[in-house]
Protein backbone atom coordinates (compact mmCIF):
# COMPACT_ATOMS: atom_id res chain seq x y z
CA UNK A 1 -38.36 -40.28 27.46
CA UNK A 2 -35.38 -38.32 27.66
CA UNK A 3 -35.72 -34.36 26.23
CA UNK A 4 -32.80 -32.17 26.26
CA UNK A 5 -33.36 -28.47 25.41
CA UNK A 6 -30.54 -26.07 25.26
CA UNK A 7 -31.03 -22.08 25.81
CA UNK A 8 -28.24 -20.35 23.95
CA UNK A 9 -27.36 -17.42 26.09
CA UNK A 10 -24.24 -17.05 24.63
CA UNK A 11 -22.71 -19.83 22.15
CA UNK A 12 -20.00 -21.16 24.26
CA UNK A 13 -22.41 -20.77 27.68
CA UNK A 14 -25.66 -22.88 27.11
CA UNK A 15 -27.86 -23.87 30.24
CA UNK A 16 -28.76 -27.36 29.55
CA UNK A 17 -32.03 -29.37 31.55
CA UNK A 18 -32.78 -32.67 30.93
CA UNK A 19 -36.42 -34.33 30.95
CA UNK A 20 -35.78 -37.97 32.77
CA UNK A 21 -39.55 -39.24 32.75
CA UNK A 22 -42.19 -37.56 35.09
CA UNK A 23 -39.83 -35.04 36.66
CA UNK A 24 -37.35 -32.22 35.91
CA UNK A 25 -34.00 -32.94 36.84
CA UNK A 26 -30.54 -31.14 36.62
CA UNK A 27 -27.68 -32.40 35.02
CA UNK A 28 -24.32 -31.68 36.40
CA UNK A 29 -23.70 -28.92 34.15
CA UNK A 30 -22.78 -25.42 34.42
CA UNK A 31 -25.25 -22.52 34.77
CA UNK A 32 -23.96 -19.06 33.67
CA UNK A 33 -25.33 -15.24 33.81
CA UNK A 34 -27.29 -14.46 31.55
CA UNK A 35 -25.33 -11.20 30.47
CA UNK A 36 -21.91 -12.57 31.69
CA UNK A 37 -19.10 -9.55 31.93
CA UNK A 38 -16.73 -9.40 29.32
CA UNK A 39 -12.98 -10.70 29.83
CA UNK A 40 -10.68 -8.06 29.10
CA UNK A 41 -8.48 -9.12 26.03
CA UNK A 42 -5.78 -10.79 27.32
CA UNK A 43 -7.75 -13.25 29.38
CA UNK A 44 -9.85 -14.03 26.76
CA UNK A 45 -9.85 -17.55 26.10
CA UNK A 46 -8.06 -17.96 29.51
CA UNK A 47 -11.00 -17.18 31.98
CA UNK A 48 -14.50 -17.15 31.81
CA UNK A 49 -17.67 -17.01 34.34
CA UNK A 50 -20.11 -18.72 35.98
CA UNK A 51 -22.90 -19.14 38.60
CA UNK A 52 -20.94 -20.23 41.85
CA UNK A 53 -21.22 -24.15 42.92
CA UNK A 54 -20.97 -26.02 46.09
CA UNK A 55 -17.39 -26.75 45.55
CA UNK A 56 -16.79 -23.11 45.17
CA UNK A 57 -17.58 -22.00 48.87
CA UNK A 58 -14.08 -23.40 50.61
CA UNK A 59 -12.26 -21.84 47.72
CA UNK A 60 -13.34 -18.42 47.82
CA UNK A 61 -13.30 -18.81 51.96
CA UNK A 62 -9.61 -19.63 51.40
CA UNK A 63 -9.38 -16.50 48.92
CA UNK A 64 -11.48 -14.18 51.34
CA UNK A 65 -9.14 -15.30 54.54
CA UNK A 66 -6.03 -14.90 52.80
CA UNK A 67 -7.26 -10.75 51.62
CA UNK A 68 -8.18 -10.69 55.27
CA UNK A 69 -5.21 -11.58 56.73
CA UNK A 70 -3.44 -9.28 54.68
CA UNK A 71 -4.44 -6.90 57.14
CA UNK A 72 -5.99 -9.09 60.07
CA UNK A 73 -3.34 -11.90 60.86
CA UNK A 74 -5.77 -14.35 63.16
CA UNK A 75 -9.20 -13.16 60.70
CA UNK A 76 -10.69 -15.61 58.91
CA UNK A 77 -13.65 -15.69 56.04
CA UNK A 78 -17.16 -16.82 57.90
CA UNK A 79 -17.45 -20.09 55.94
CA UNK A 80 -21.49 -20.94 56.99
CA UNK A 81 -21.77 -17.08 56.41
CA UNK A 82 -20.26 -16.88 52.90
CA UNK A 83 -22.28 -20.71 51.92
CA UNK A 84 -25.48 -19.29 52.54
CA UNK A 85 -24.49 -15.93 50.23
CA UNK A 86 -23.05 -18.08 47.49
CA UNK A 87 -25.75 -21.24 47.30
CA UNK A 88 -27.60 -21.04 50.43
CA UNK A 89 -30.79 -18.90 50.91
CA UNK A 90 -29.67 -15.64 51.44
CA UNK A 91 -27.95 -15.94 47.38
CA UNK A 92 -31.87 -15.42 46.26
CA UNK A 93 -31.16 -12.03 47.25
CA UNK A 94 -27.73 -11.80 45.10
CA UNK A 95 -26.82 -11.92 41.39
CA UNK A 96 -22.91 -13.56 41.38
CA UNK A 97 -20.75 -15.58 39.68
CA UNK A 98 -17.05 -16.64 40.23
CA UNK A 99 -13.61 -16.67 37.48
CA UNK A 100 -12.49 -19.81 36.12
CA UNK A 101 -10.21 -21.20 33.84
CA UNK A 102 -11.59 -22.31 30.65
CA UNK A 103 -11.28 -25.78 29.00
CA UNK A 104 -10.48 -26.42 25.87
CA UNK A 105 -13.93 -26.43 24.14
CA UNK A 106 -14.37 -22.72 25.86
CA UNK A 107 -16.77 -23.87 28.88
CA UNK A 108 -15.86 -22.78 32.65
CA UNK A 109 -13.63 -25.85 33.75
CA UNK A 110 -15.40 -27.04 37.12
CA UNK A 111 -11.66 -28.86 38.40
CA UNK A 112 -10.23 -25.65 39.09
CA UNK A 113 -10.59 -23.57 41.88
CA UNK A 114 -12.16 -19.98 41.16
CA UNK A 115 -9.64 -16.93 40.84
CA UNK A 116 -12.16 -14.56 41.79
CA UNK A 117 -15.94 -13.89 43.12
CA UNK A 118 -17.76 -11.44 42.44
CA UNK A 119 -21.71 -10.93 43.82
CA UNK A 120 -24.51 -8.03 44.32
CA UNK A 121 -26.96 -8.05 46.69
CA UNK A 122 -30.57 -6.12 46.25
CA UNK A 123 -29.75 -5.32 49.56
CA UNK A 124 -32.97 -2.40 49.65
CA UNK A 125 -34.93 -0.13 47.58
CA UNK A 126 -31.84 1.96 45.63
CA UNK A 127 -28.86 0.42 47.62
CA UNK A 128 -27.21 -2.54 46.61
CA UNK A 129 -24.12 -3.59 48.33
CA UNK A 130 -21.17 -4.82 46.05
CA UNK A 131 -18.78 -8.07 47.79
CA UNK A 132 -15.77 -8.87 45.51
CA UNK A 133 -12.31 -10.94 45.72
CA UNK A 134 -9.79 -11.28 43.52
CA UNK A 135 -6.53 -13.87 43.91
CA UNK A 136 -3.21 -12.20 44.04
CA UNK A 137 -1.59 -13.95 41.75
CA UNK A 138 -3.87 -14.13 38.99
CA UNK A 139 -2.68 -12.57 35.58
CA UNK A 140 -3.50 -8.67 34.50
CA UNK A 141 -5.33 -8.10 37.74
CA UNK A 142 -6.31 -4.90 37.69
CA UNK A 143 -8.15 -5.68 33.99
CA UNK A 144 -10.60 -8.29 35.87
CA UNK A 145 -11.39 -6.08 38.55
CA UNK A 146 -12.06 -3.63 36.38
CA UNK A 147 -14.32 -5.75 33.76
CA UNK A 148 -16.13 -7.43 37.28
CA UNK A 149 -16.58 -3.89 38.75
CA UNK A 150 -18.16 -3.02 35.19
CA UNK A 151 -20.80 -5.80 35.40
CA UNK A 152 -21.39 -4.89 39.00
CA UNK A 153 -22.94 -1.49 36.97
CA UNK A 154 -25.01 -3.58 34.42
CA UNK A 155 -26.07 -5.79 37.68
CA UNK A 156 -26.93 -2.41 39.65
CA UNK A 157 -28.96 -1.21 36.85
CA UNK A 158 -31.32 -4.36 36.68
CA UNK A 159 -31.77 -4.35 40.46
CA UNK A 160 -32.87 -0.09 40.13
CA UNK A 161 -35.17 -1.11 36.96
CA UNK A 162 -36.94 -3.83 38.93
CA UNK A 163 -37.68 -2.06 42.14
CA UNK A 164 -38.88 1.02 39.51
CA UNK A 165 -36.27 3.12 40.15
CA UNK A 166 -33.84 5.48 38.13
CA UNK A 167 -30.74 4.00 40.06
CA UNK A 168 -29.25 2.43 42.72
CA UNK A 169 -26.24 3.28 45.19
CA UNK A 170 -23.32 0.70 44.78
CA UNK A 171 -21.68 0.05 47.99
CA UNK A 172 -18.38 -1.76 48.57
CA UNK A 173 -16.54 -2.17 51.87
CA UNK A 174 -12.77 -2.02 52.84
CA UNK A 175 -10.32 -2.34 55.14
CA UNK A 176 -8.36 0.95 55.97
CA UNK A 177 -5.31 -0.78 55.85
CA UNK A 178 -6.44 -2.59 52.45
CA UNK A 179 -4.70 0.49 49.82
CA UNK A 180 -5.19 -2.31 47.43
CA UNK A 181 -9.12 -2.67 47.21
CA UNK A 182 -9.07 1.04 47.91
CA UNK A 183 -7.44 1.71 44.71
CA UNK A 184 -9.48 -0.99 42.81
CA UNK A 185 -12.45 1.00 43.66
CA UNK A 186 -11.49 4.10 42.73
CA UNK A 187 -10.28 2.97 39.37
CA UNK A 188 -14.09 1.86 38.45
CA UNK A 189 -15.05 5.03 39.95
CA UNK A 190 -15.79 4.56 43.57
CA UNK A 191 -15.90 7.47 46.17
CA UNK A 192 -14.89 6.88 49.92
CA UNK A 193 -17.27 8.41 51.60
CA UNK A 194 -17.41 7.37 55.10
CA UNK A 195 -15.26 5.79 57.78
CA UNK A 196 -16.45 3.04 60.09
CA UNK A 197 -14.85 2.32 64.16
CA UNK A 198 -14.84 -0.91 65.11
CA UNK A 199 -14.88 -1.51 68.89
CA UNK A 200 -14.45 -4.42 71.29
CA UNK A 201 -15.18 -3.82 74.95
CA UNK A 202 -13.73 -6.87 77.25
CA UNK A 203 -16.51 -8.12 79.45
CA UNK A 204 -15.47 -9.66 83.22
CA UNK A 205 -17.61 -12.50 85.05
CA UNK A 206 -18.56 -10.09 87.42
CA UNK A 207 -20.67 -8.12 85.73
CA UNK A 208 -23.33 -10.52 85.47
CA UNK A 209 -24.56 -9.47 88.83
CA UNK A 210 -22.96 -5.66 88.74
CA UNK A 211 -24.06 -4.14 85.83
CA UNK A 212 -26.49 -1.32 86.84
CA UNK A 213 -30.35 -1.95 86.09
CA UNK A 214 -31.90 0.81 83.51
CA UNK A 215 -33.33 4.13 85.26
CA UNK A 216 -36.69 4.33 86.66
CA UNK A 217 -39.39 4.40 83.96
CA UNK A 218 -37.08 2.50 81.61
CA UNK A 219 -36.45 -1.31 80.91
CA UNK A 220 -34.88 -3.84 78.47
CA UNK A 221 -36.74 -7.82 78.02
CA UNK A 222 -35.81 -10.25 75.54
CA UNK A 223 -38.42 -10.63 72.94
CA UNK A 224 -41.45 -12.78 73.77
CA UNK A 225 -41.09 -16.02 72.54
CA UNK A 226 -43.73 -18.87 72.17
CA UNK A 227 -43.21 -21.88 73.16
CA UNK A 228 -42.01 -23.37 69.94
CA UNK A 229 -38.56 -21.05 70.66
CA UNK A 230 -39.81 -18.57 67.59
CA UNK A 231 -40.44 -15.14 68.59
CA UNK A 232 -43.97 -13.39 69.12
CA UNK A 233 -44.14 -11.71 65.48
CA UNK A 234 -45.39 -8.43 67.16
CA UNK A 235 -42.19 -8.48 68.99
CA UNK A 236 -40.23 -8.95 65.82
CA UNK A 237 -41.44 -6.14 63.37
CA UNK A 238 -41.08 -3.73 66.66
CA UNK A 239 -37.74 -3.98 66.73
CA UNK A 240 -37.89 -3.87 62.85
CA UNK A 241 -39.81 -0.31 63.24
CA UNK A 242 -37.01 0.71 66.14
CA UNK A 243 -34.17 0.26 63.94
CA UNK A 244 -36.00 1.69 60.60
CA UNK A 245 -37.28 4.81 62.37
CA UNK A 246 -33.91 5.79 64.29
CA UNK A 247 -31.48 5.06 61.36
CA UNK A 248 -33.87 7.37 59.53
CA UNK A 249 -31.60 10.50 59.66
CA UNK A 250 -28.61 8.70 59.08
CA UNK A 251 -26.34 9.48 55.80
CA UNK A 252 -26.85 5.87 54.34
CA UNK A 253 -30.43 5.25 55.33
CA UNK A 254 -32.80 3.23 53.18
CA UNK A 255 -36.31 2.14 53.70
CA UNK A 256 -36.11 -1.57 54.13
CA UNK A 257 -39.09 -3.94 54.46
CA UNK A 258 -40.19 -6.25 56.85
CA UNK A 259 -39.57 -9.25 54.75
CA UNK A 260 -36.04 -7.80 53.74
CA UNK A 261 -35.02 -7.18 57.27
CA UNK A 262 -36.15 -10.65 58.43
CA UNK A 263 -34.73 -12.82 55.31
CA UNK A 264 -31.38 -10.62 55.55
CA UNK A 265 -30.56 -11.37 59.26
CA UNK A 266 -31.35 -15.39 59.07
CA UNK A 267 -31.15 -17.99 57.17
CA UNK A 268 -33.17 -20.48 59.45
CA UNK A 269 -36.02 -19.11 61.76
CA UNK A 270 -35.78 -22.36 63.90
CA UNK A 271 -32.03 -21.55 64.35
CA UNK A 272 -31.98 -18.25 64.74
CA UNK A 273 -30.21 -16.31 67.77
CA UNK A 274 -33.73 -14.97 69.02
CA UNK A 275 -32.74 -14.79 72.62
CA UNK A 276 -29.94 -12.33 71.19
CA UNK A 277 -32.75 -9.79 70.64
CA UNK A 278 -33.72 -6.93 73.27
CA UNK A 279 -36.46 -4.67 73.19
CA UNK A 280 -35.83 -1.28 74.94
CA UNK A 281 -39.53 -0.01 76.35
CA UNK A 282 -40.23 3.08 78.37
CA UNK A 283 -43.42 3.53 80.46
CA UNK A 284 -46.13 6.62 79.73
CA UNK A 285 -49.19 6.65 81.34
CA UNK A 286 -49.06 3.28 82.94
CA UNK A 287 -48.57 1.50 79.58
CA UNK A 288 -45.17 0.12 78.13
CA UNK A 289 -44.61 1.50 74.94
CA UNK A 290 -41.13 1.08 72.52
CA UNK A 291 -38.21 2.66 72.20
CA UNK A 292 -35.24 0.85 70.91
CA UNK A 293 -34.13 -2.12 70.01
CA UNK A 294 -31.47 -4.22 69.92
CA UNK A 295 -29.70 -7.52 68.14
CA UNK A 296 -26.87 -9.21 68.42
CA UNK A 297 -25.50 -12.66 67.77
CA UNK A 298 -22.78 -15.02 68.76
CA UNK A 299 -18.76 -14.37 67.72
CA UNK A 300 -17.23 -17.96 67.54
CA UNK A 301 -14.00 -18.16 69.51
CA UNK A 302 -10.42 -17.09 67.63
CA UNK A 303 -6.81 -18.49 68.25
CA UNK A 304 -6.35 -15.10 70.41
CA UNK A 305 -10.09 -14.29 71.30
CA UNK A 306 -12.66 -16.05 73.59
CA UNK A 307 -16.19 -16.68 72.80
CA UNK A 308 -17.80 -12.68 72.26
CA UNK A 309 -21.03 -11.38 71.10
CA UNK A 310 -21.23 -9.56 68.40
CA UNK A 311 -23.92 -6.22 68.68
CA UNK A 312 -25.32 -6.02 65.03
CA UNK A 313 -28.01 -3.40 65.08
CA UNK A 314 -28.66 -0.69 67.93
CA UNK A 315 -31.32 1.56 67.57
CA UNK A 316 -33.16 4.43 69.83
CA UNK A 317 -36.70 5.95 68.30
CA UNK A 318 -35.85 9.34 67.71
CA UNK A 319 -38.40 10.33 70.04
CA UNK A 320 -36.78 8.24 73.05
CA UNK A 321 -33.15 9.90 72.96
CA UNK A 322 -32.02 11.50 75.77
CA UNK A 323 -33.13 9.24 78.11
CA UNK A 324 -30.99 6.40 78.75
CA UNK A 325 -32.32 3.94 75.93
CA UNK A 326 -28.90 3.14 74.55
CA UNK A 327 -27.26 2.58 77.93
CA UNK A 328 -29.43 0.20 78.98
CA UNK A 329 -29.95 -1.67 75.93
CA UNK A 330 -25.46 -2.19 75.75
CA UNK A 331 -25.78 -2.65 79.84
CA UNK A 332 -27.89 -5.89 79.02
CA UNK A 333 -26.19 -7.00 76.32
CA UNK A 334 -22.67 -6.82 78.29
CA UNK A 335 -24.82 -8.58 81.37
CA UNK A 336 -25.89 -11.44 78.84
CA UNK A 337 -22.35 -11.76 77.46
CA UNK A 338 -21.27 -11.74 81.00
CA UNK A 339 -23.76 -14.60 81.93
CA UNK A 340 -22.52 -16.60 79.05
CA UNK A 341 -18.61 -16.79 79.87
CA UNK A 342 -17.90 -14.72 76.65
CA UNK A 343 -14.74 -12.49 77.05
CA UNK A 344 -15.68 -9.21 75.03
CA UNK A 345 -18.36 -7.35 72.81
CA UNK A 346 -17.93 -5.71 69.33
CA UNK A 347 -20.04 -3.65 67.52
CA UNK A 348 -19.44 -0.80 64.41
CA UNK A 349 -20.55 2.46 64.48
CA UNK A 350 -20.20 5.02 62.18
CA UNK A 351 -16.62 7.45 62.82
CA UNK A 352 -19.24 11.14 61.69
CA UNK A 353 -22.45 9.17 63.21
CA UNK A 354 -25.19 12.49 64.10
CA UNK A 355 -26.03 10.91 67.50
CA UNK A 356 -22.33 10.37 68.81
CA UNK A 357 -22.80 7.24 69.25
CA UNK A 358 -18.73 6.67 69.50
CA UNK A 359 -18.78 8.80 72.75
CA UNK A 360 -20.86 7.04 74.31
CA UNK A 361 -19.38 3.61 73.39
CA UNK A 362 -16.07 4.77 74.31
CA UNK A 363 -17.73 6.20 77.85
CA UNK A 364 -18.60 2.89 78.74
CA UNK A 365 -15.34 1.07 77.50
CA UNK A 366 -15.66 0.18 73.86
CA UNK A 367 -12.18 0.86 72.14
CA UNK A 368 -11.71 1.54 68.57
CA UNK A 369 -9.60 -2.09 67.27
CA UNK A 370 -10.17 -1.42 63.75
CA UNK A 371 -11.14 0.90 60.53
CA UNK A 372 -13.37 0.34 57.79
CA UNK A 373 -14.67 2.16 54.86
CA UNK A 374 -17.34 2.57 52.71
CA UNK A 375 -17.28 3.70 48.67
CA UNK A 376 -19.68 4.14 46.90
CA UNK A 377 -20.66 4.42 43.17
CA UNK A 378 -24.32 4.59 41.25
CA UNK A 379 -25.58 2.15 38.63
CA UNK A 380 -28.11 3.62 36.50
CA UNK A 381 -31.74 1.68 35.51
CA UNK A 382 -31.72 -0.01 32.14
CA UNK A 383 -34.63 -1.42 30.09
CA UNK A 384 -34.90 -5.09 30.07
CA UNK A 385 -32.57 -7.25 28.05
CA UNK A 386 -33.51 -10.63 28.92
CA UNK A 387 -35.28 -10.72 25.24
CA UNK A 388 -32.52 -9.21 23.46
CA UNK A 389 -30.48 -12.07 21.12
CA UNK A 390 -27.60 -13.40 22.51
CA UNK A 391 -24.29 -11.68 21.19
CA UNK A 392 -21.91 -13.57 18.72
């Protein structure tokens, strides 16, 4: 029995399944938003959109690197990174789609590479962060941007109405040196509002043996792991409630769940980095109680950088500060790195950050190697359209 049915989102965009006996099977056939952005008027009937493919992935890498190096001569797009955003598991957090040339009949063509990407991720409750790349070369430019940055607002507005709010924070990173994205995002009416150091400290053999140990009353262990590999899950949420609780006075803090932090920071739980994650604890009364916490991951090696490690999240309980928490968390990490053969560490902080966090990175031999910034916009809640008829 074979049973075709055809949903008529739009009427050059249908989402075709086919019925081949006791199972559901895809055919290879293109999937599209269902509220696709509109194509300013003079690339209509030149490009349309769709939801990204396998195929896409090296494409946009190669469209991602090339903006990079724009500003970064030896960076280069995290391909594994950007294939589990764009088809892997961490794109059931994301609502995306990628440009394309249409054919003749008006249907994406799937034999040319993608002139753009565009995706949102539901990144927590009233921030969503905004990723976006456009090709150089492709015709009227600014007018895509513009008409992507647009849906990103219709995209925002679903995420806010689903999590019950009135709206949601669109976020978008840059590049200082990028003028280009910068000016972009303020034409769809982006603010910068916040300036980001990034800092590499070089890390020596020796200090696998030299680093100094934490002060009395204070130390730093890798989370408990079973002997599977996978962490003890008590371990994990406390260094979920260490980073919650001490970003909680910070400019661009949102509550994040348990489940979000843990599905945004891996893909795989077998493959995860867990021996990359360092729990801070400080002693009271003869018991061992929390105070920070700390993960990191691996940097792969560059054509002018060894092996590094790469310090993603920091964080001291508000009630711990002042007491050495943050030094000895970064003094094991730079130990580990050191144990490992890697060459440096890198981590970001935040250029206005209320706990000076730059001074003390720079104290202990971090150096500022590059600028980023953040802009934001808002995206309003709208009712519901998945009911509404599909527009001629």
């Amino acid at each position: 029995m074979n049973l075709s049915i055809v949903y008529p989102f739009s009427p050059s965009r249908p989402l075709f399944l086919t019925w081949w006996g006791p199972a559901w099977h895809h055919e290879p056939v293109l999937l599209v938003d269902h509220f696709p952005p509109t194509m300013p008027p003079s690339l209509q009937g030149r490009l349309t959109t769709r939801l990204p493919l396998e195929t896409d992935v090296e494409p946009v890498a190669a469209l991602v690197t090339a903006g990079i190096r724009r500003h970064t001569p030896d960076g280069a797009a995290d391909l594994e990174g950007l294939r589990s955003r764009m088809v892997g598991l961490k794109s059931w957090s994301r609502r995306q789609l990628v440009v394309v040339e249409r054919t003749g009949d008006g249907s994406p063509d799937l034999d040319r590479a993608p002139v753009a990407w565009i995706a949102l991720e539901d990144r927590a409750s009233g921030r969503t962060n905004v990723q976006f790349v456009i090709d150089t070369e492709v015709a009227d430019r600014d007018a895509l941007a513009a008409a992507l940055l647009d849906w990103a607002v219709e995209v925002g507005g679903s995420f806010a109405r689903h999590r019950g709010l009135e709206s949601t924070q669109l976020s978008c990173d840059a590049n200082e040196l990028d003028s280009d994205r910068g000016r972009l995002l303020a034409a769809a009416g982006y603010d910068m509002v916040r300036t980001w150091l990034h800092m590499r400290r070089p890390v020596a053999a020796g200090e696998a043996d030299s680093t100094p140990a934490p002060r009395e009353g204070t130390r730093v262990r890798p989370v408990h792991r079973h002997s599977s590999g996978l962490p003890v899950a008590q371990d994990v949420r406390t260094v979920h409630r260490m980073l919650e609780e001490s970003f909680a006075d910070h400019f661009n803090s949102y509550r994040e769940s348990f489940a979000e932090f843990v599905q945004r920071l891996i893909e795989s739980p077998d493959e995860a980095a867990w021996d990359h994650w360092w729990i801070a604890e400080t002693e009271h009364e003869g018991q061992w109680l929390p105070a920070g916490g700390l993960v990191a991951a691996k940097m792969p090696a560059t054509a002018t950088l060894g092996e590094g490690t790469y310090l993603e999240y920091l964080g001291v309980h508000r009630s711990a500060r002042g007491h050495g928490i943050a030094k000895s968390l970064l003094r094991a990490a730079t130990r580990d790195a050191a144990e490992r053969g890697r060459t440096h560490v890198d981590l970001e902080v935040d250029d206005d950050s209320p706990t000076g966090a730059d001074g003390l990175y720079e104290s202990m031999g971090w150096e500022t190697y590059e600028r980023t910034q953040s802009w934001h916009s808002s995206a309003a809640a709208h009712p519901s359209r998945l009911l509404e008829p599909p527009t001629a």
